[in-house]
C-alpha atoms as a PDB file:
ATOM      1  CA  UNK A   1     154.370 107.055  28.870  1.00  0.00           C
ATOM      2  CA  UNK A   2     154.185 110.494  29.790  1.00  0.00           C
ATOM      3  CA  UNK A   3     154.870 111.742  33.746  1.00  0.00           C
ATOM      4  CA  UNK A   4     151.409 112.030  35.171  1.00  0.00           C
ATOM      5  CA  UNK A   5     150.189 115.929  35.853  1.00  0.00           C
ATOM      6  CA  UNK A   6     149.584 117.692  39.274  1.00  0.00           C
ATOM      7  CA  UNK A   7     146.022 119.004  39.115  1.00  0.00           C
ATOM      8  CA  UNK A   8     143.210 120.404  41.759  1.00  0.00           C
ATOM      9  CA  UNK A   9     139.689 120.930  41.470  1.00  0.00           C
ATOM     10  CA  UNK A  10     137.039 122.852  43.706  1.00  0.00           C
ATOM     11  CA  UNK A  11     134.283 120.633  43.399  1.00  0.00           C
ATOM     12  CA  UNK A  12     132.939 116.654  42.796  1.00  0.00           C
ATOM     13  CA  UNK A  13     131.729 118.653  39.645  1.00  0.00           C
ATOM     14  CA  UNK A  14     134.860 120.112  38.402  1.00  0.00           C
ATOM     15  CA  UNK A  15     136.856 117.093  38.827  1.00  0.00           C
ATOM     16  CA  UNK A  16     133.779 115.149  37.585  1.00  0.00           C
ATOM     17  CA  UNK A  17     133.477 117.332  34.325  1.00  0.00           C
ATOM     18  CA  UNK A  18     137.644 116.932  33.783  1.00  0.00           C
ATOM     19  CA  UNK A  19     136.931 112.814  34.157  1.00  0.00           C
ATOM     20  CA  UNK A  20     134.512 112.997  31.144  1.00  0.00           C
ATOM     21  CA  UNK A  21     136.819 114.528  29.224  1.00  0.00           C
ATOM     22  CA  UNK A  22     140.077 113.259  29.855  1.00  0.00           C
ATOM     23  CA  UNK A  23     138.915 109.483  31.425  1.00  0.00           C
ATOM     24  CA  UNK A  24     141.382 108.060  28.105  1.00  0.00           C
ATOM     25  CA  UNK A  25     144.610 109.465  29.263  1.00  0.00           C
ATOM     26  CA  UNK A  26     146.709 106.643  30.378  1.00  0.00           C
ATOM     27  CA  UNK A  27     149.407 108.624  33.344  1.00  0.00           C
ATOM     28  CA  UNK A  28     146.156 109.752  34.910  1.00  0.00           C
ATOM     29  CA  UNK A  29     147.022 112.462  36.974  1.00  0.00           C
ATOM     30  CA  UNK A  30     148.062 113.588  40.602  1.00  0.00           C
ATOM     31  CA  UNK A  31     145.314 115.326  42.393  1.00  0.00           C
ATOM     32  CA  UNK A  32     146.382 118.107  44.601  1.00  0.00           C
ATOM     33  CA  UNK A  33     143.714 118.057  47.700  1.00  0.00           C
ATOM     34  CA  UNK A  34     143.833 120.807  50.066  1.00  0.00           C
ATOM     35  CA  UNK A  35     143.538 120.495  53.624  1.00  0.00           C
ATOM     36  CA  UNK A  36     140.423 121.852  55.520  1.00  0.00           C
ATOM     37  CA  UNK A  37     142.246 124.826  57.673  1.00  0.00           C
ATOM     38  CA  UNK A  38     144.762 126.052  54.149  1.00  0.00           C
ATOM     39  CA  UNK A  39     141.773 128.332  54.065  1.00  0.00           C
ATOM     40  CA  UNK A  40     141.509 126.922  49.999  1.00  0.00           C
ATOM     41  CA  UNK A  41     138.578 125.528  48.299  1.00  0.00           C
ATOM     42  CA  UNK A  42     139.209 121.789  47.169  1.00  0.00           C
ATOM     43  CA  UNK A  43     137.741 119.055  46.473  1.00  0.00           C
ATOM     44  CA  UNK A  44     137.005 116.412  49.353  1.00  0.00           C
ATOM     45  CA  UNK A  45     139.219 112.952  48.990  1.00  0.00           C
ATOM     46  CA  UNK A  46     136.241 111.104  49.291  1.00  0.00           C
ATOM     47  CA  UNK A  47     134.131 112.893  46.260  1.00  0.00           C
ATOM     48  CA  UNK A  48     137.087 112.592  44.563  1.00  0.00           C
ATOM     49  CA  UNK A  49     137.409 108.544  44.751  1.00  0.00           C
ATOM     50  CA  UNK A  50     133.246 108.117  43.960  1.00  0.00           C
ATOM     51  CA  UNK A  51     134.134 110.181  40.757  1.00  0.00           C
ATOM     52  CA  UNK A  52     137.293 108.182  39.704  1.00  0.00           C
ATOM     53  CA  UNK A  53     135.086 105.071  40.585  1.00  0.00           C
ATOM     54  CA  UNK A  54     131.602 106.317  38.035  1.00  0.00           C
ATOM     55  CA  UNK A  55     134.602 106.891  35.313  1.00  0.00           C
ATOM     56  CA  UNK A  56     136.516 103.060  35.844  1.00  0.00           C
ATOM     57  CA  UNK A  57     139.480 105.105  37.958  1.00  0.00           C
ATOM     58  CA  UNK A  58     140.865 103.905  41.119  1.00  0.00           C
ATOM     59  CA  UNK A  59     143.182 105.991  43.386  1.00  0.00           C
ATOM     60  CA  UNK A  60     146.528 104.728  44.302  1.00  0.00           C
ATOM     61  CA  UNK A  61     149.460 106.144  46.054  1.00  0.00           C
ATOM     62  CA  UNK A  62     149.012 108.828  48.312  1.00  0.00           C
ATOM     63  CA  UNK A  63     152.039 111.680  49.419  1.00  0.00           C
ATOM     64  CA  UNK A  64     152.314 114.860  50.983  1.00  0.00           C
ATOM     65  CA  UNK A  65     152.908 117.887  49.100  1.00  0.00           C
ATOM     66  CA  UNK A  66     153.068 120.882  51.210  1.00  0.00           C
ATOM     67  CA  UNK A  67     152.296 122.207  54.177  1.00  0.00           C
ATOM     68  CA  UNK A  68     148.552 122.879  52.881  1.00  0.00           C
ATOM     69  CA  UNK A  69     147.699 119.892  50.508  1.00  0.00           C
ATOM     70  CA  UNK A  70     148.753 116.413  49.910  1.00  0.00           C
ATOM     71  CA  UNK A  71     148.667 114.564  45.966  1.00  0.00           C
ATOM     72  CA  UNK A  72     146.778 111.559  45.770  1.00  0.00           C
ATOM     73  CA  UNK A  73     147.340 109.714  42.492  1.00  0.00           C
ATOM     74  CA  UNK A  74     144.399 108.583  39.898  1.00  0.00           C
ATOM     75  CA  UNK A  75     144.451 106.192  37.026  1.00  0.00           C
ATOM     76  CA  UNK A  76     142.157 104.107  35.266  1.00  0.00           C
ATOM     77  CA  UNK A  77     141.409 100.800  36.585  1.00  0.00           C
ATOM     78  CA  UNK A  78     144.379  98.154  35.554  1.00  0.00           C
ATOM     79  CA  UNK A  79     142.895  94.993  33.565  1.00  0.00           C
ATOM     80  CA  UNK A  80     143.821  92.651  36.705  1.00  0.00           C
ATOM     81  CA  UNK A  81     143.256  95.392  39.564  1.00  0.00           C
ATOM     82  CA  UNK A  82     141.773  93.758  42.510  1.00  0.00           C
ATOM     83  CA  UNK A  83     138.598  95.509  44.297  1.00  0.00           C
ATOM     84  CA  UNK A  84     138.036  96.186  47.647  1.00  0.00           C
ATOM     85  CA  UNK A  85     134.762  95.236  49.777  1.00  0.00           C
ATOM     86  CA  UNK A  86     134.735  99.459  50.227  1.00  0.00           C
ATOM     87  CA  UNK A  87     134.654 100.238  46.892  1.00  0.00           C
ATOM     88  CA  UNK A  88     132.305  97.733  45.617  1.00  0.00           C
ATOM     89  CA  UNK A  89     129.829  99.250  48.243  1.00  0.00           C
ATOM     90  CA  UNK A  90     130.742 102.631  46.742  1.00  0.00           C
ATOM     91  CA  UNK A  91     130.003 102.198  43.656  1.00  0.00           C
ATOM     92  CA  UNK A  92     126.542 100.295  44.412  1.00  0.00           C
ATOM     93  CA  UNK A  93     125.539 104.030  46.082  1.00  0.00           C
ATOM     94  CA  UNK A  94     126.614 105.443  42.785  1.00  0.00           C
ATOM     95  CA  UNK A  95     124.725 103.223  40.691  1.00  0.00           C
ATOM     96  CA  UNK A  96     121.829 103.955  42.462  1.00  0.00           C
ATOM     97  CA  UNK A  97     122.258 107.075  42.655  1.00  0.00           C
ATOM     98  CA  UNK A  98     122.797 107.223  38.882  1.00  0.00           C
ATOM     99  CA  UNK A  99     125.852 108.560  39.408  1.00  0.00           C
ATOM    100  CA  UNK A 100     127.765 105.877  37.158  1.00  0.00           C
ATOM    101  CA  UNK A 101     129.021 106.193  33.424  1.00  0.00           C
ATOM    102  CA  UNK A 102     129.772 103.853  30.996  1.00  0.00           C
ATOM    103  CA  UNK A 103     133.091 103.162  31.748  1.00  0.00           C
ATOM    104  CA  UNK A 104     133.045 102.455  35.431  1.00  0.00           C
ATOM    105  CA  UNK A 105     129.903  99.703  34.397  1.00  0.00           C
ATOM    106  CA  UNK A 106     132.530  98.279  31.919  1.00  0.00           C
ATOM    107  CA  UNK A 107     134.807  97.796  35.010  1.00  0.00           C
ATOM    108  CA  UNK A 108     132.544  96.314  36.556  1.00  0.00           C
ATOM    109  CA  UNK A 109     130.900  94.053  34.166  1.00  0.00           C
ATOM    110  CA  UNK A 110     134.747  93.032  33.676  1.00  0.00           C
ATOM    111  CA  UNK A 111     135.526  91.976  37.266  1.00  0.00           C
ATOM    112  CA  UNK A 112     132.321  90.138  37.393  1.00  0.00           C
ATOM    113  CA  UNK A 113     133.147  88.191  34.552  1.00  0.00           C
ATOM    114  CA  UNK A 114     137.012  87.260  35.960  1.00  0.00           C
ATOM    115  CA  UNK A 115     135.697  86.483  39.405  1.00  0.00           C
ATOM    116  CA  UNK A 116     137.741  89.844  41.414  1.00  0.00           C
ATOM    117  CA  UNK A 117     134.571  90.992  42.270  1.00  0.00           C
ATOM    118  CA  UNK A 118     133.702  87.616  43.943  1.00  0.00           C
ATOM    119  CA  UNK A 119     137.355  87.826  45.417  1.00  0.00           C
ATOM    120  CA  UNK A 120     137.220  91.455  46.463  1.00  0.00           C
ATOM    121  CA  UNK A 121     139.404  92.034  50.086  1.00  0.00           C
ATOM    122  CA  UNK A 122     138.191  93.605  53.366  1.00  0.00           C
ATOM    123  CA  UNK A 123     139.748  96.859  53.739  1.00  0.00           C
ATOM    124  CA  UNK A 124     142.090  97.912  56.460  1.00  0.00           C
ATOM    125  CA  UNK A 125     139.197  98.745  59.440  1.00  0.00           C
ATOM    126  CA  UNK A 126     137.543  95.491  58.268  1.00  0.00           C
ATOM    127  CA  UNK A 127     139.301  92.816  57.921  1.00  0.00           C
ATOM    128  CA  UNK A 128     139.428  90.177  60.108  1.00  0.00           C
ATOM    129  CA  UNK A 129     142.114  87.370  60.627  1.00  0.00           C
ATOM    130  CA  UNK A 130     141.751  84.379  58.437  1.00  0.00           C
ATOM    131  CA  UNK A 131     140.792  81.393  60.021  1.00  0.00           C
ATOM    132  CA  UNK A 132     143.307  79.287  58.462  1.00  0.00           C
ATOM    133  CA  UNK A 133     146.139  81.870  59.630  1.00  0.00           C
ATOM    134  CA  UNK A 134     144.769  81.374  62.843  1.00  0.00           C
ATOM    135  CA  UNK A 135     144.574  77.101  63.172  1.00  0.00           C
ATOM    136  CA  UNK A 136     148.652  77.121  61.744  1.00  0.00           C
ATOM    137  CA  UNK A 137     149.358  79.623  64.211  1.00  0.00           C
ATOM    138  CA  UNK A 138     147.461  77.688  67.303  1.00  0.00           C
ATOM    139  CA  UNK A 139     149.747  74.450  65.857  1.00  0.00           C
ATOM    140  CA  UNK A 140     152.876  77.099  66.417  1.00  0.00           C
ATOM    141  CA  UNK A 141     153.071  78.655  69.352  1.00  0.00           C
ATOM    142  CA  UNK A 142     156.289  80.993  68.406  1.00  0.00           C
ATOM    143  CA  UNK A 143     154.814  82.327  65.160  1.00  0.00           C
ATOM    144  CA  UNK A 144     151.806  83.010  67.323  1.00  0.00           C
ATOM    145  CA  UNK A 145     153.709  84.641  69.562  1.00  0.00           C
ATOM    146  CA  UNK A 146     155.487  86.689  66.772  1.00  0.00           C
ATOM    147  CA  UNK A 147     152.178  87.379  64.991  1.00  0.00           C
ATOM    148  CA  UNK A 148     150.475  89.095  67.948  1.00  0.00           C
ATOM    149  CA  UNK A 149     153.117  91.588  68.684  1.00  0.00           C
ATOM    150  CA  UNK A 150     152.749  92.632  65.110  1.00  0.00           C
ATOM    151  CA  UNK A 151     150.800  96.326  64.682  1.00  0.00           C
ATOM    152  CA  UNK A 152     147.672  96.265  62.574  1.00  0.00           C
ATOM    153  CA  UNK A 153     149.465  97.381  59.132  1.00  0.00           C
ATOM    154  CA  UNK A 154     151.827  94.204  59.353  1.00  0.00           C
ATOM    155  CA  UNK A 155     148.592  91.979  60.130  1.00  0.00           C
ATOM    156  CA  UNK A 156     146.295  93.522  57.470  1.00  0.00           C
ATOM    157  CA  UNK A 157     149.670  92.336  54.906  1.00  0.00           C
ATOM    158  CA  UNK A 158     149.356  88.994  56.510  1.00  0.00           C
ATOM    159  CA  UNK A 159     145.743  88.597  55.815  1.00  0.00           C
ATOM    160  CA  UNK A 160     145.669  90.516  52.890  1.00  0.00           C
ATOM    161  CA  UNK A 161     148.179  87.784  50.834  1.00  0.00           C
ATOM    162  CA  UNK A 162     145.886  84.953  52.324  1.00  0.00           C
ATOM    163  CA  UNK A 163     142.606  86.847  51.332  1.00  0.00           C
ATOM    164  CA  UNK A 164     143.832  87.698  47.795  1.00  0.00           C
ATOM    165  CA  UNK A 165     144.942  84.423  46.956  1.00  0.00           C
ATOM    166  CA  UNK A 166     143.245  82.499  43.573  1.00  0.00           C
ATOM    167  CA  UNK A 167     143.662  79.465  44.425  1.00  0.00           C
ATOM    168  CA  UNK A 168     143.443  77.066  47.618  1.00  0.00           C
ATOM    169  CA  UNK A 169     147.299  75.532  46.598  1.00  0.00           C
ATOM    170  CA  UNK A 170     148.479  79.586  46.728  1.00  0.00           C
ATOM    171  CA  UNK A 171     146.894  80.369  49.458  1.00  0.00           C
ATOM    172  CA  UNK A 172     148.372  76.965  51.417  1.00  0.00           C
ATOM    173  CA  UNK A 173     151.439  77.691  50.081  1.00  0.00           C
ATOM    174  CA  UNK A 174     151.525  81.254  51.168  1.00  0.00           C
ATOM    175  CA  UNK A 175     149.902  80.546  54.392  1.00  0.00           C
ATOM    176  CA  UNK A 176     153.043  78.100  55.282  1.00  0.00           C
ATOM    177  CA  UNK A 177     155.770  80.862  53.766  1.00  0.00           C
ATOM    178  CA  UNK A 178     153.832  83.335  56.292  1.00  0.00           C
ATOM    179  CA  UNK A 179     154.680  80.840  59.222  1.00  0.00           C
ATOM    180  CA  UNK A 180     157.841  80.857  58.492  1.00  0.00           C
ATOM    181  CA  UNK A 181     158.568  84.344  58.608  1.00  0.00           C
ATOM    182  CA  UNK A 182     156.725  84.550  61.828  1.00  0.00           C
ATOM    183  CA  UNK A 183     159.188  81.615  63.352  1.00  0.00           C
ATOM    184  CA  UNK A 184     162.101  83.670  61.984  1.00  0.00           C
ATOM    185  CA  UNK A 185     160.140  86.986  63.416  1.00  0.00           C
ATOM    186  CA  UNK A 186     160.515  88.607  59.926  1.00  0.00           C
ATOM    187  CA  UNK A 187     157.877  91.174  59.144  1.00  0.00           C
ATOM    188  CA  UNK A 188     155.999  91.886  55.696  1.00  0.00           C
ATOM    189  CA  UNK A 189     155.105  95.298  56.124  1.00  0.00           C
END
């Protein structure tokens, strides 16, 4: 597969215009976004994820570049990519605001069928501890203990595995390899 490209747009419509023409390549690319004081028109990072979203992309990593810009890195949704509470609500807005092409409603239409949109996870601001996290940890003090002093990044991991999980024997038997590493104080982030 080729190395994914480093490109930058102006505008939602630039970037929106190189989606309908390029949505097929399989790299995707890195978008170079450029920060408010570089002085340099760019495109915002939030009209940039609706846009990936209307043509079935999703963004990914994120790095700094430079001193003015930082790359964030678009590709088209994988077949078993999980969804997020956020960007289900996204693309609802850009359904109605007929925003959406015919690709991101394939995406769609496929995670309804498989059950991730059903299963989609809170996002980082959102998400809340899981209650069954939170009855094993009353039944172990330590871990408890351990779990608490974690920051939020570490937690969000925690409940994010839990969350994710399929089925109720992977999520019982991740929920007991969590406790575990909280006993031994081991983090996961």
């Amino acid at each position: 597969m080729a190395e994914a490209k480093i490109k930058s747009f102006k505008s939602a419509k630039d970037w929106r215009n190189w989606l309908d023409k390029n949505q097929d390549i399989q790299e995707g690319i890195w978008l170079q976004v450029f920060k408010v004081d570089s002085g340099i028109e760019s495109i915002k990072i939030t009209e940039a994820l609706d846009e990936a979203l209307c043509f079935g992309w999703i963004d990914g990593q994120r790095k700094s570049y430079d001193v003015h810009s930082y790359l964030q890195k678009y590709t088209q949704r994988r077949a078993q990519s999980i969804w997020s509470k956020r960007n289900i609500g996204l693309v609802e807005n850009l359904i109605a605001a007929g925003k959406m092409m015919p690709r991101g409603y394939a995406e769609i239409e496929k995670a309804k069928v498989d059950g991730r949109w059903a299963r989609a996870y809170d996002s980082h601001t959102t998400m809340q501890d899981d209650e069954d996290l939170l009855q094993a940890l009353a039944k172990d003090k330590k871990a408890e203990m351990y779990y608490h002093s974690l920051n939020k990044s570490n937690k969000f991991a925690i409940n994010f595995r839990l969350q994710t999980a399929k089925k109720p024997e992977t999520k019982t038997k991740r929920l007991l390899e969590i406790i575990a590493m909280l006993k031994d104080e081991r983090k996961f982030h």
